[in-house]
C-alpha atoms as a PDB file:
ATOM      1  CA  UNK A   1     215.855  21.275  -8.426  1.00  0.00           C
ATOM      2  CA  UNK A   2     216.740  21.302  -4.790  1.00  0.00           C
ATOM      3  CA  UNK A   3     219.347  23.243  -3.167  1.00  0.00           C
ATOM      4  CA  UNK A   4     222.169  20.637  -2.691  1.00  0.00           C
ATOM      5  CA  UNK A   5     221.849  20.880   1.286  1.00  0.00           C
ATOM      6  CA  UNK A   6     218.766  19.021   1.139  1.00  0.00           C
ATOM      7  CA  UNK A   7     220.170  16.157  -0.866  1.00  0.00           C
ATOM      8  CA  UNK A   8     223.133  15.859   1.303  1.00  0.00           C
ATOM      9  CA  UNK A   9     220.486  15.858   4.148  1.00  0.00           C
ATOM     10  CA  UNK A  10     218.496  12.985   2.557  1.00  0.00           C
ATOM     11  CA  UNK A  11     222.213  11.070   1.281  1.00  0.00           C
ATOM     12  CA  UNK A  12     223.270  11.113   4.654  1.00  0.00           C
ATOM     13  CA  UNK A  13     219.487   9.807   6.716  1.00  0.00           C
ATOM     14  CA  UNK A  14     220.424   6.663   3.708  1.00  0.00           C
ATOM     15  CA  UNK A  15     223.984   6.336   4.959  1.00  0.00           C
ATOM     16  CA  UNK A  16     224.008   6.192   8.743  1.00  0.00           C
ATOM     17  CA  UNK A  17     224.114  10.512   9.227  1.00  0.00           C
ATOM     18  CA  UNK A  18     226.596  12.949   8.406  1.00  0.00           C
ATOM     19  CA  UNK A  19     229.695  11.784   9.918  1.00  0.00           C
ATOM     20  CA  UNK A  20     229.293   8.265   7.814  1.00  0.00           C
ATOM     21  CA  UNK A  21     228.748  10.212   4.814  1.00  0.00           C
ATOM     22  CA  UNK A  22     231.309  12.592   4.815  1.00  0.00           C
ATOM     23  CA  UNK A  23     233.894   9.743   5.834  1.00  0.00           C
ATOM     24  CA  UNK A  24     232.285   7.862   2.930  1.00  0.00           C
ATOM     25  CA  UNK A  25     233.098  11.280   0.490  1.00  0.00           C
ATOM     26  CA  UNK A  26     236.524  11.425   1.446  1.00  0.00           C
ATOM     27  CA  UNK A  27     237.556   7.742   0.082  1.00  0.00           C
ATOM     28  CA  UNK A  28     237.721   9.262  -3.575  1.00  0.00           C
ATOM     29  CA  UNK A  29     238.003  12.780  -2.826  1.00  0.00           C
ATOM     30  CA  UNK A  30     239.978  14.665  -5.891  1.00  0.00           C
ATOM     31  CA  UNK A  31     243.526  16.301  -5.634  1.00  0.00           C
ATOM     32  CA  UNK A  32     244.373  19.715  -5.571  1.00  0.00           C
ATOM     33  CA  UNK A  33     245.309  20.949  -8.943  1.00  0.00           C
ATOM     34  CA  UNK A  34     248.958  21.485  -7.987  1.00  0.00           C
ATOM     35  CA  UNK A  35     248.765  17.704  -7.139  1.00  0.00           C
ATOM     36  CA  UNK A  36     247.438  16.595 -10.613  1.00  0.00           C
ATOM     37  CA  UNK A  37     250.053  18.952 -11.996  1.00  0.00           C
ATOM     38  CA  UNK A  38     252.457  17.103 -10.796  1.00  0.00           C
ATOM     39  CA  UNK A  39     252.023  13.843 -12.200  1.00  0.00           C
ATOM     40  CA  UNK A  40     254.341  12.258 -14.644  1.00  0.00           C
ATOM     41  CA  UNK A  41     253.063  12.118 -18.216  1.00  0.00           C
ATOM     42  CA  UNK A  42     254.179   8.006 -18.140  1.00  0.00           C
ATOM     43  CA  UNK A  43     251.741   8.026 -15.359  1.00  0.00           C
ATOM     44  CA  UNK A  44     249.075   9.679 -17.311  1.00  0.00           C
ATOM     45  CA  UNK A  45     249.416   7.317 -20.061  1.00  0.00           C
ATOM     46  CA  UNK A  46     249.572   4.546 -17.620  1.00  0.00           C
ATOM     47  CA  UNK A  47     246.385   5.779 -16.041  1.00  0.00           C
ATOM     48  CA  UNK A  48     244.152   5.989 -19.666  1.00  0.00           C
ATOM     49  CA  UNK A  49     245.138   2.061 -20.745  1.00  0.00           C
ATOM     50  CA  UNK A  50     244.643   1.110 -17.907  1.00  0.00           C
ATOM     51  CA  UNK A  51     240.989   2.010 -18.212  1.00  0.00           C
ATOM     52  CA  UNK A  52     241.158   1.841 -22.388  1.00  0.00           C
ATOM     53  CA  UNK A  53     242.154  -1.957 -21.107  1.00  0.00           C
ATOM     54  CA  UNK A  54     239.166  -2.194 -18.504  1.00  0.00           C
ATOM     55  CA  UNK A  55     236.798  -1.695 -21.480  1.00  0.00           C
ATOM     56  CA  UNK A  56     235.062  -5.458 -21.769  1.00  0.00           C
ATOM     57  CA  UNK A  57     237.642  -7.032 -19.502  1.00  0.00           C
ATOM     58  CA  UNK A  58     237.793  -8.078 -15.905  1.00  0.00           C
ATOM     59  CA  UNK A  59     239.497  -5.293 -14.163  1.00  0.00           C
ATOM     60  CA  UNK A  60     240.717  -7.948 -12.170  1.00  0.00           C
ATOM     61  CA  UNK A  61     241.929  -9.851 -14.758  1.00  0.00           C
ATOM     62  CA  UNK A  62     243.785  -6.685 -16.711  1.00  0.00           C
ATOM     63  CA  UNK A  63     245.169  -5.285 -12.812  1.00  0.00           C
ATOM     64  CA  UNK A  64     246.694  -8.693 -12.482  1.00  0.00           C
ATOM     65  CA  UNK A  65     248.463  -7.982 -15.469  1.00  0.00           C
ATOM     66  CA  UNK A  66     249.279  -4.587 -15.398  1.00  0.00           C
ATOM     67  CA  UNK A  67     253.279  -5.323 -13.854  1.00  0.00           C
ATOM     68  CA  UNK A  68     253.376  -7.054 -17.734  1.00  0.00           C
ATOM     69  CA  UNK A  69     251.834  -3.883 -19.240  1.00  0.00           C
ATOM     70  CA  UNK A  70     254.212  -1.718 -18.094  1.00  0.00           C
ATOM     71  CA  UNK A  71     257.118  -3.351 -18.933  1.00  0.00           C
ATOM     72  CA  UNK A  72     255.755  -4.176 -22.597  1.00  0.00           C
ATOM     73  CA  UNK A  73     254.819  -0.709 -22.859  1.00  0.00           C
ATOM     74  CA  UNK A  74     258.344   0.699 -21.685  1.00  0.00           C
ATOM     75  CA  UNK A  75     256.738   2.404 -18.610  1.00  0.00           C
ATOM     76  CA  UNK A  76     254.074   3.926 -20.469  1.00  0.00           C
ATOM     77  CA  UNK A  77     256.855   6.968 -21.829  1.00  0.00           C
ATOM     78  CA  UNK A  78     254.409   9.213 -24.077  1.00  0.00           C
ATOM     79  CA  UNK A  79     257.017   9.621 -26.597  1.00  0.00           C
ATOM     80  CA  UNK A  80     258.560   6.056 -26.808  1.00  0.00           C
ATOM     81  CA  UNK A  81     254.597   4.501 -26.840  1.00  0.00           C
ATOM     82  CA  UNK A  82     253.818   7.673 -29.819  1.00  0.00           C
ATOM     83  CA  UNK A  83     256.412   6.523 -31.884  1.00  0.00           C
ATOM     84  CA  UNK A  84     256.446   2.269 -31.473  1.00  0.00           C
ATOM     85  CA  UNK A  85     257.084   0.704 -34.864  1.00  0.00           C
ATOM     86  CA  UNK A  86     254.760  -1.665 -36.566  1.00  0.00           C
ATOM     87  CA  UNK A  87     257.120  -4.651 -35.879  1.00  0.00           C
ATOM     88  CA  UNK A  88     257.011  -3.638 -31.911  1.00  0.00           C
ATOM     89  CA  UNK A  89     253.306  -3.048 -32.838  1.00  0.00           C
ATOM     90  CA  UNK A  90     253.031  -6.947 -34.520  1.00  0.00           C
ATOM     91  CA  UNK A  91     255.539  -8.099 -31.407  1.00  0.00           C
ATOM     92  CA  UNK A  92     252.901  -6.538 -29.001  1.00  0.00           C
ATOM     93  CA  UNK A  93     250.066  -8.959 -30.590  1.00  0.00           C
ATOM     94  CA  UNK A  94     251.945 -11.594 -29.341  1.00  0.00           C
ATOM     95  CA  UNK A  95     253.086 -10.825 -26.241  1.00  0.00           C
ATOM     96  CA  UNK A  96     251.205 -13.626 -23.300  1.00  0.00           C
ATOM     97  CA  UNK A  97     251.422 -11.321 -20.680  1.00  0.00           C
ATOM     98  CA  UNK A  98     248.988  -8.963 -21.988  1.00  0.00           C
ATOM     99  CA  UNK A  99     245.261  -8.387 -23.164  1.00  0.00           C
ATOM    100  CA  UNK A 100     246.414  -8.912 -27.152  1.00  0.00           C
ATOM    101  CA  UNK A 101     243.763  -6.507 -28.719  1.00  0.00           C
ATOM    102  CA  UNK A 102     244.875  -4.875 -31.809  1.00  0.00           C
ATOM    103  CA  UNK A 103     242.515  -1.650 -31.156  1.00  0.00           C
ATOM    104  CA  UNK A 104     243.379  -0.751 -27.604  1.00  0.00           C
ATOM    105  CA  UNK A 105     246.620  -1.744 -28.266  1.00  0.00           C
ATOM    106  CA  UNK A 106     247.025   0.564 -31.233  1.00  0.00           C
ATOM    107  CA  UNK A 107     245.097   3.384 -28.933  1.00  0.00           C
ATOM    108  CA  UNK A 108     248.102   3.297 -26.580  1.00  0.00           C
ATOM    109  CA  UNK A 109     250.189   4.913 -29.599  1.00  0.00           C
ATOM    110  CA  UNK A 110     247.574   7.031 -30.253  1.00  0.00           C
ATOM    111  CA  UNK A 111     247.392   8.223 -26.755  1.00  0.00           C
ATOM    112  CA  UNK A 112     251.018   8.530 -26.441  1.00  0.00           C
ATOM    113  CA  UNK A 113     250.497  11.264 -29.378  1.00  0.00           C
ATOM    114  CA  UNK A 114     247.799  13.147 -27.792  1.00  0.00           C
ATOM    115  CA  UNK A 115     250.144  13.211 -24.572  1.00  0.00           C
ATOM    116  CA  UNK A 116     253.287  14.521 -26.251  1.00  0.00           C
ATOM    117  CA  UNK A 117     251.640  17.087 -28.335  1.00  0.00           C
ATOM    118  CA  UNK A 118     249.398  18.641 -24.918  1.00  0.00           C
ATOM    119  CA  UNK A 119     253.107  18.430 -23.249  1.00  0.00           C
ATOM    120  CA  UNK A 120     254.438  20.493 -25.987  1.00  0.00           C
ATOM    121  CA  UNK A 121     252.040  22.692 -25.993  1.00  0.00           C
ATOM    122  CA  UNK A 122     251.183  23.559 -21.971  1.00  0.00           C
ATOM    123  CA  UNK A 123     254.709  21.970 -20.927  1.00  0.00           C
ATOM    124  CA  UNK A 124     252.974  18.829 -19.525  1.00  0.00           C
ATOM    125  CA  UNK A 125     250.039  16.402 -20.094  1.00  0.00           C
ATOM    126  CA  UNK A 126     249.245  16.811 -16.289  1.00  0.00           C
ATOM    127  CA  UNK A 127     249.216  20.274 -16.446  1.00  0.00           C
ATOM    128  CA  UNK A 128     246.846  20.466 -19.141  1.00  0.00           C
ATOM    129  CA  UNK A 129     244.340  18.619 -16.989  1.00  0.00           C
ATOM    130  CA  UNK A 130     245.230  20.603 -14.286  1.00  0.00           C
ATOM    131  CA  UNK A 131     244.249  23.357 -15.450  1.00  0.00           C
ATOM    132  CA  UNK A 132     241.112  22.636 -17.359  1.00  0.00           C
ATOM    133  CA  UNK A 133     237.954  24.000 -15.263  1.00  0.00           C
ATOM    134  CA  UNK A 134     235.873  22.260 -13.458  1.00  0.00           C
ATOM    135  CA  UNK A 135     232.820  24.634 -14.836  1.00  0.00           C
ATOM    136  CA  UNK A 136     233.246  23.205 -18.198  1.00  0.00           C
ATOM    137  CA  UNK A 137     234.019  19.005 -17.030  1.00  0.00           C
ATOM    138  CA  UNK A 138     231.747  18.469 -19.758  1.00  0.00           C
ATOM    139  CA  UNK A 139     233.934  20.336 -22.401  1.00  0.00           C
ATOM    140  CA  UNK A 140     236.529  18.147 -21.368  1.00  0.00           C
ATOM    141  CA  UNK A 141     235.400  15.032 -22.168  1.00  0.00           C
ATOM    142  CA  UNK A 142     234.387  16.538 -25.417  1.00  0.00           C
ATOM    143  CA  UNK A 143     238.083  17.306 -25.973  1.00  0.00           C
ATOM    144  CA  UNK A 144     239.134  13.195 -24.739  1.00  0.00           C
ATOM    145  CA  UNK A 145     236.324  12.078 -27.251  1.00  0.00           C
ATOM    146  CA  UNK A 146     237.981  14.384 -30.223  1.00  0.00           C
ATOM    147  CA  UNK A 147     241.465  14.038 -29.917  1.00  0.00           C
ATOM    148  CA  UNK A 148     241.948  10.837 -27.968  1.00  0.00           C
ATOM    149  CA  UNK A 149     242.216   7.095 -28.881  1.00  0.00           C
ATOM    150  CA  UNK A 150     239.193   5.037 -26.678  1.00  0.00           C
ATOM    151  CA  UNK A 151     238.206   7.579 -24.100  1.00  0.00           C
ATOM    152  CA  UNK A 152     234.620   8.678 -24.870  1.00  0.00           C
ATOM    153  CA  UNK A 153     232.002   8.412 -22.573  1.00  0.00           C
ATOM    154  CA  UNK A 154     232.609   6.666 -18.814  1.00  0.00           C
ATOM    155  CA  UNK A 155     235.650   5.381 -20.047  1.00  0.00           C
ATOM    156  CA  UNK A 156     237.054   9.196 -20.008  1.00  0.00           C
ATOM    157  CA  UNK A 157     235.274  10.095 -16.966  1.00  0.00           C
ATOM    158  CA  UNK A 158     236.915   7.032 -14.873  1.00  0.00           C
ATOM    159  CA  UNK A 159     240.298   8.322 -16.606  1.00  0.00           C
ATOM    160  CA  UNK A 160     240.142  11.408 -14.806  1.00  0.00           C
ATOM    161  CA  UNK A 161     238.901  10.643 -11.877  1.00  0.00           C
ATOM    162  CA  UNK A 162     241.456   8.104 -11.412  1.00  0.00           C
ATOM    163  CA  UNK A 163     244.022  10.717 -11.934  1.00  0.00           C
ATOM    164  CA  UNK A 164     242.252  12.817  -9.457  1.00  0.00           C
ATOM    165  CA  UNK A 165     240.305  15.334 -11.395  1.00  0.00           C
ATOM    166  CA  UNK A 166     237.084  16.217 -10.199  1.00  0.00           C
ATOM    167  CA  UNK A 167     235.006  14.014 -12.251  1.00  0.00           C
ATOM    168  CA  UNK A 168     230.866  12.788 -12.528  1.00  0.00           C
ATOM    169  CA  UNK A 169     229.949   9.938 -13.453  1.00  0.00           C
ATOM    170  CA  UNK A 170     226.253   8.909 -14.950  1.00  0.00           C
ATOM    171  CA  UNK A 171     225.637   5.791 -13.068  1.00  0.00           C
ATOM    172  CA  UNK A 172     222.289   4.324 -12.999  1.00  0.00           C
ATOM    173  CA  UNK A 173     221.678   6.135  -9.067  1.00  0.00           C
ATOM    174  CA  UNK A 174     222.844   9.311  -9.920  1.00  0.00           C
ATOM    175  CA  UNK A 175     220.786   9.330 -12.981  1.00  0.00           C
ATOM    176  CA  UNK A 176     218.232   8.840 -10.917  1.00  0.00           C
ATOM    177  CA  UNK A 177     218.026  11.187  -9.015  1.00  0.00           C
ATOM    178  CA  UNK A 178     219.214  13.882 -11.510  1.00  0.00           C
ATOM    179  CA  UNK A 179     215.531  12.867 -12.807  1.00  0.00           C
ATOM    180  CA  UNK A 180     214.119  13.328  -9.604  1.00  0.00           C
ATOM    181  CA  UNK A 181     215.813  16.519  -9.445  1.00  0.00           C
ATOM    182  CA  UNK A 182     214.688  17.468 -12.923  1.00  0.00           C
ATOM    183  CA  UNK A 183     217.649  17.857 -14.432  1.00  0.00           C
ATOM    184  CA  UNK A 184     217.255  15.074 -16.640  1.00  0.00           C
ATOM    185  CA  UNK A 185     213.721  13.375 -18.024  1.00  0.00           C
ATOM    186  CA  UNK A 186     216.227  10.249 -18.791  1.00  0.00           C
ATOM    187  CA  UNK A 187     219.462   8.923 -19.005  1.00  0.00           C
ATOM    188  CA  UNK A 188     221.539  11.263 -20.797  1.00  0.00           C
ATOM    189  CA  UNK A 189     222.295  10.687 -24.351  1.00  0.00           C
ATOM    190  CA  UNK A 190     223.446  13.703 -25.872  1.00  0.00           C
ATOM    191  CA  UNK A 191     224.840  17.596 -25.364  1.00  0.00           C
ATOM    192  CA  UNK A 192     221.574  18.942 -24.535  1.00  0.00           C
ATOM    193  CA  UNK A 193     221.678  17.051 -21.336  1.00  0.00           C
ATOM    194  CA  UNK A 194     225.054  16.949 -20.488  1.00  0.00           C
ATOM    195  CA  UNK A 195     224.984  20.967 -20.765  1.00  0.00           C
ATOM    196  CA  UNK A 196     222.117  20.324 -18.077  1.00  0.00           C
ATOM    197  CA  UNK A 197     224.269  18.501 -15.471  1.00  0.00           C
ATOM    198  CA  UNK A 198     226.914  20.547 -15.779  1.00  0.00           C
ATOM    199  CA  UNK A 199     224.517  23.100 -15.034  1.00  0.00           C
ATOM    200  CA  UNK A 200     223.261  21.744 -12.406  1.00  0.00           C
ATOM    201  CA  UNK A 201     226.813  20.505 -10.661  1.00  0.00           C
ATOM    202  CA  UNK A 202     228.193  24.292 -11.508  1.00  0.00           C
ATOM    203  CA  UNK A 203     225.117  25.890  -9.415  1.00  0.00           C
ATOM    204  CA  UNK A 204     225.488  23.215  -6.578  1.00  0.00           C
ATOM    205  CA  UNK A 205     229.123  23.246  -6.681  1.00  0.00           C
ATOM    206  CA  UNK A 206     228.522  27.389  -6.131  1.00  0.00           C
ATOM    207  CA  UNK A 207     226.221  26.851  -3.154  1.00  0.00           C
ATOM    208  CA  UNK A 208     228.316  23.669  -1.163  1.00  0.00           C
ATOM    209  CA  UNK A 209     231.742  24.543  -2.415  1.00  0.00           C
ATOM    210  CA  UNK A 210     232.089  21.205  -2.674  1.00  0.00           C
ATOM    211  CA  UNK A 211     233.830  19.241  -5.854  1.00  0.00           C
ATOM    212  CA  UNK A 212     232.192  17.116  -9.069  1.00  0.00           C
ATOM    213  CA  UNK A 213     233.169  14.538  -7.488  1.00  0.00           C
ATOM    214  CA  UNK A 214     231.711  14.330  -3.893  1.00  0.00           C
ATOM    215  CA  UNK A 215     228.200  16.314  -5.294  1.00  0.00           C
ATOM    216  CA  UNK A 216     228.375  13.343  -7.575  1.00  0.00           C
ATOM    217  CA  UNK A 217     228.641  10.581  -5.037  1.00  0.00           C
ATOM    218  CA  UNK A 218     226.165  12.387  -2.594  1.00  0.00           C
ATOM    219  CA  UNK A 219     223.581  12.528  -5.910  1.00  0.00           C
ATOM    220  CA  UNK A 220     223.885   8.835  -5.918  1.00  0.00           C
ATOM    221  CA  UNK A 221     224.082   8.017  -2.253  1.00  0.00           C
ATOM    222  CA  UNK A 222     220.476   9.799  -2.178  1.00  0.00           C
ATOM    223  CA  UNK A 223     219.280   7.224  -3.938  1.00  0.00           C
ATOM    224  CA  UNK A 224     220.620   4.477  -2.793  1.00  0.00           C
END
């Protein structure tokens, strides 16, 4: 495994130098924890349908929708979405302006649970993810997997990443060179090798001070 100033050497000769690169970087950069903090929990719940929705749909297709989601979710209000009847539930199913699926429909409630209980517990939803460590990103999505409704695997990662948590992301480039790297012998199916990348993105996160995010992207960009 390479010390992560020579991948961001060879990531930026494949991107047009280190100016290019970094500009590239800062598109998605993460927010500062006191920014995630301060996100409403609607928003939260907002942000995990949407990509619970995304699931085997046109993201086009669900984001030109999404004004009717949130007004036949009520504004995605954790507690209102927790505690929505079965008639609202069977009214949902019908509802034209939507993606009708019973499951992800049914997750929203489910979500709007896990939300309400984290905000009675740690006084908000965002500042539970706030909070969480980026050492242990892995543990994380262990917790999403457990407790929430539809947010295992890259479906949990794009959650928080979209909310601005520092976030990686398997793709088929990074994967690649996480094998050339020997971090991985192949894609990753299991803890073994997620306890790997983590690993890995904890030891070059400690020499680049950079985030899971951008080490992330600049794993992939050396690829590609």
């Amino acid at each position: 495994m390479r010390r992560f100033e020579e991948i961001n050497k060879l990531a930026a000769q494949k991107h047009g130098g280190p100016v290019a690169l970094a500009k590239a970087l800062a598109e998605t950069r993460p927010l500062p924890k006191v920014r995630i903090a301060e996100i409403p929990d609607d928003r939260i719940l907002s942000a995990m349908s949407r990509r619970v929705f995304y699931a085997g749909f046109s993201q086009k297709v669900i984001d030109g929708k999404w004004d009717a989601f949130e007004e036949a979710f009520s504004g995605f209000i954790p507690s209102r979405c927790a505690w929505m009847t079965e008639d609202r539930f069977d009214s949902l199913l019908k509802h034209k302006g939507i993606v009708r699926n019973a499951a992800k429909i049914r997750s929203v409630r489910q979500n709007g649970h896990f939300l309400t209980d984290l905000a009675e517990k740690y006084g908000s939803a965002a500042l539970f993810f706030a909070e969480w460590p980026d050492s242990d990103y892995v543990g994380l999505l262990q917790h999403l997997k457990k407790n929430a409704s539809r947010l295992g695997g890259e479906t949990g990662m794009r959650f928080l990443r979209s909310i601005g948590k520092p976030a990686f992301i398997p793709t088929p480039d990074m994967v690649k060179a996480l094998i050339r790297e020997e971090v991985l012998t192949k894609a990753p199916g299991g803890k073994r090798d997620f306890a790997a990348m983590q690993a890995a993105f904890n030891q070059w996160s400690a020499e680049s001070d950079l985030d899971l995010t951008s080490i992330s992207r600049t794993l992939a960009m050396s690829v590609g």
